[in-house]
Protein backbone atom coordinates (compact mmCIF):
# COMPACT_ATOMS: atom_id res chain seq x y z
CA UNK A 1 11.71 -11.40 20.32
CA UNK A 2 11.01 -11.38 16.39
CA UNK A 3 13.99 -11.67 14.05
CA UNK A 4 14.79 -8.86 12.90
CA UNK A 5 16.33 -9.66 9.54
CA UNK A 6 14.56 -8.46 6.34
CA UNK A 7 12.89 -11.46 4.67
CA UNK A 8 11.77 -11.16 1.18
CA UNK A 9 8.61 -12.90 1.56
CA UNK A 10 5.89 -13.99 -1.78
CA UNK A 11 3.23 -11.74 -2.48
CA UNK A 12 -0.34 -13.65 -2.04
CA UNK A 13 -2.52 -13.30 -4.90
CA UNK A 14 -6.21 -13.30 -5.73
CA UNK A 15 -8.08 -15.30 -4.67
CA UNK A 16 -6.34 -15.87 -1.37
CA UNK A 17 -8.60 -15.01 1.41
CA UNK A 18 -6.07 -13.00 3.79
CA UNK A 19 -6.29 -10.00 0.81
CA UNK A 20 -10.00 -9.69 1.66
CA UNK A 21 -9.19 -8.88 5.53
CA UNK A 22 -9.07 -4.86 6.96
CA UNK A 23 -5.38 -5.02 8.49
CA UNK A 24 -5.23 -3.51 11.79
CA UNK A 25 -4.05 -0.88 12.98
CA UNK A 26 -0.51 -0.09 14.29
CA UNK A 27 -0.50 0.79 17.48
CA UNK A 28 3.10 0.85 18.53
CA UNK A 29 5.41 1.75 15.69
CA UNK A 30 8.27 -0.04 17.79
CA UNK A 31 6.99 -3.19 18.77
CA UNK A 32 9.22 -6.25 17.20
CA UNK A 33 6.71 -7.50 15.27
CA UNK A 34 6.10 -3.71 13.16
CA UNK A 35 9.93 -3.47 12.45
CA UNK A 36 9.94 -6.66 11.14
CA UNK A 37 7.56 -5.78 8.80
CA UNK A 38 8.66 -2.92 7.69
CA UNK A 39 11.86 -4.65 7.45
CA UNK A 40 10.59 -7.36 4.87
CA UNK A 41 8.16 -4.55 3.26
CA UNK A 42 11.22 -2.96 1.99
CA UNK A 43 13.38 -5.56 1.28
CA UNK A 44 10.24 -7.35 -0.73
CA UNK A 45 9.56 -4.32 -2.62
CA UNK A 46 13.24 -3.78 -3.67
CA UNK A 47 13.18 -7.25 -5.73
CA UNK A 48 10.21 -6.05 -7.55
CA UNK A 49 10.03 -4.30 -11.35
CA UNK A 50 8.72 -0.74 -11.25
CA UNK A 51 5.66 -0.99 -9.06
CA UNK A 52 4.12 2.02 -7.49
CA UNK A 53 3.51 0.47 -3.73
CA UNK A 54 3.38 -2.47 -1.46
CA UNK A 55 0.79 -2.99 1.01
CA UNK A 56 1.78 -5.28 4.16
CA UNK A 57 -1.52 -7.50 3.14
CA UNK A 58 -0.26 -8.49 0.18
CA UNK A 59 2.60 -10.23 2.29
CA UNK A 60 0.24 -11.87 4.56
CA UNK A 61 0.90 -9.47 7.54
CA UNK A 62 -2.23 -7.85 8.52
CA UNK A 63 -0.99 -3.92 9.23
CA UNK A 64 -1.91 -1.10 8.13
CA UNK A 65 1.39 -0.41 6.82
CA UNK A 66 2.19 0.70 2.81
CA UNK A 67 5.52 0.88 1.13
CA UNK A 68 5.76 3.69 -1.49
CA UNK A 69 8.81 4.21 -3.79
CA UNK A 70 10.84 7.46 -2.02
CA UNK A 71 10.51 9.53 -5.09
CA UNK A 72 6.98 9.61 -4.87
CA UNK A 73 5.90 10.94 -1.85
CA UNK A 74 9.23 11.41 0.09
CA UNK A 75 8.54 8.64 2.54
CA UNK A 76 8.65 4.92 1.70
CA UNK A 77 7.15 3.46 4.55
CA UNK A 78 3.68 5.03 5.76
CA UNK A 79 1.85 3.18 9.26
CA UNK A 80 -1.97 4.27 9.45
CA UNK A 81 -2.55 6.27 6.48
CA UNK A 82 -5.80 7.77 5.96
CA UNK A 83 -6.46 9.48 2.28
CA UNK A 84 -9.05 12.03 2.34
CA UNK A 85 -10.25 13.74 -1.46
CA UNK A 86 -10.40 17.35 -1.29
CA UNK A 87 -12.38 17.46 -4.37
CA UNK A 88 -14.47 15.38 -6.33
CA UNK A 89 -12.43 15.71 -9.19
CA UNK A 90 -11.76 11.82 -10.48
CA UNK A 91 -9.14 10.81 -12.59
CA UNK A 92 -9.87 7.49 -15.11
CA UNK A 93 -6.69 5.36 -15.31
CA UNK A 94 -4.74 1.95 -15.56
CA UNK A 95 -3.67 0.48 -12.41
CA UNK A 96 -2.02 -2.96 -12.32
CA UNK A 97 -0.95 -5.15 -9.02
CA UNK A 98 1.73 -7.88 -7.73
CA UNK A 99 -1.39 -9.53 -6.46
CA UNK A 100 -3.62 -9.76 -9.32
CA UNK A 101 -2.93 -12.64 -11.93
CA UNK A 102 0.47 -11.24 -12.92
CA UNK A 103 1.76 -7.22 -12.20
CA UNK A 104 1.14 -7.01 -16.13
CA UNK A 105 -2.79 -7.49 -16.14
CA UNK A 106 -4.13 -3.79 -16.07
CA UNK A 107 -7.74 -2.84 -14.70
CA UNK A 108 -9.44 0.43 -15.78
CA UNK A 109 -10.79 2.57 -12.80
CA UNK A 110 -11.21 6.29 -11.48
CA UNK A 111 -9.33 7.44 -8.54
CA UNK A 112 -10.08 10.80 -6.40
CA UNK A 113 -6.99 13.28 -8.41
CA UNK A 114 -6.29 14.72 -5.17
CA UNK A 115 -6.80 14.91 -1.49
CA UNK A 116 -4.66 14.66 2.02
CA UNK A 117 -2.55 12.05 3.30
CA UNK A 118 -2.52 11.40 7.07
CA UNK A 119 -0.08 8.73 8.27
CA UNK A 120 2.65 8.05 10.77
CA UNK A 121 6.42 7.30 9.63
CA UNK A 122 8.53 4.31 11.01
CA UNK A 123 10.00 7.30 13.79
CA UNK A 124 6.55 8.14 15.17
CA UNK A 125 6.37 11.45 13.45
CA UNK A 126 2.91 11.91 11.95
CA UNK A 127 2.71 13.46 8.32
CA UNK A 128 -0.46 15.43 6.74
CA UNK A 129 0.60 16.01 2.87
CA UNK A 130 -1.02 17.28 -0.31
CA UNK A 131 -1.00 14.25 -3.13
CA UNK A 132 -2.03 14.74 -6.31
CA UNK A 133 -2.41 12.66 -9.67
CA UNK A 134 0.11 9.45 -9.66
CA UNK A 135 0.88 9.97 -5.97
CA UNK A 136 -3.04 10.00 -5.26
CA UNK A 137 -3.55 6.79 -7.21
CA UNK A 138 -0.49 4.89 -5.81
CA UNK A 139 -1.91 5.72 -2.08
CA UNK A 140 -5.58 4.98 -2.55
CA UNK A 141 -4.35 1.74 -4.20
CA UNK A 142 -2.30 0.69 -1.45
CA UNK A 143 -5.05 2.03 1.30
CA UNK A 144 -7.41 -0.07 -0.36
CA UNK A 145 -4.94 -3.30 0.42
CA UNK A 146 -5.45 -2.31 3.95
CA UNK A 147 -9.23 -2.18 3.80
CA UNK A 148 -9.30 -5.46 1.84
CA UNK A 149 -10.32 -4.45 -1.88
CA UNK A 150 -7.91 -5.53 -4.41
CA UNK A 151 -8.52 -3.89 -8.09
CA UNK A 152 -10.33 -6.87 -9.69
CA UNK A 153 -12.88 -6.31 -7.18
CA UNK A 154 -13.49 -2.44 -8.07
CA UNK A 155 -12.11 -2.07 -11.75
CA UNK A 156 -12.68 -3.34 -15.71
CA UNK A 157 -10.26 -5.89 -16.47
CA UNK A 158 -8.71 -5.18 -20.00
């Protein structure tokens, strides 16, 4: 059985090959091995400064599995999400990321401003929600963790 205590664990950065993998998908949301990492998602992303999200890649556990801040979207830990625009509306903006050089570096890139989050919380329940603007950023960002892209591969370093 895994150990279930919350590890803070380092955040890989670029050019580590384990960002460029498509985590898998979660299939039981209570096997040992998902707690755990939700466990050390959290407690990871409570040491960090501000930070929109957390993707479970970026700790070297390949899940589909995002952490975003509670006053963002309501949730803080989101298994399987799926973002889908509903328009083509794109927003131009400055992302940075824990796994890119230093959290400080910024990249310039367009994000859909809106569309529908799909996802299943840590209690099974599935979620559909309306984001918009900073919430729609933060979750494409963090989607695009799970698929492998980090924002020096898609963005204009400043």
């Amino acid at each position: 059985m895994a150990n279930l205590t919350p590890d803070v664990l380092p955040i890989l950065q670029v050019p580590d090959p384990r960002l460029r993998l498509v985590a898998a998908g979660v299939v039981d949301v209570a096997a040992p091995e998902v707690i755990q990492a939700i466990a050390s998602l959290r407690a990871t992303a409570k040491t960090l400064r501000f930070g929109g999200g957390l993707a479970a890649p970026q700790l070297g556990i390949s899940l589909r599995i995002i952490y975003i801040g509670k006053e963002t979207l309501g949730h803080d830990v989101l298994i399987n999400p799926v973002f889908k625009p509903t328009s083509s509306e794109k927003l131009r903006g400055l992302e940075s990321c824990y796994s890119v050089d230093d959290a400080n570096q910024e990249v310039r890139l367009s994000r859909y401003a809106q569309g529908r989050l799909l996802a299943t919380l840590p209690n099974g329940r599935r979620i559909k929600k309306h984001v918009r603007g900073f919430a729609a950023r933060i979750v494409q960002h963090e989607i695009d963790h799970l698929d492998g892209i980090t924002i020096d591969m898609v963005g204009a370093v400043l």
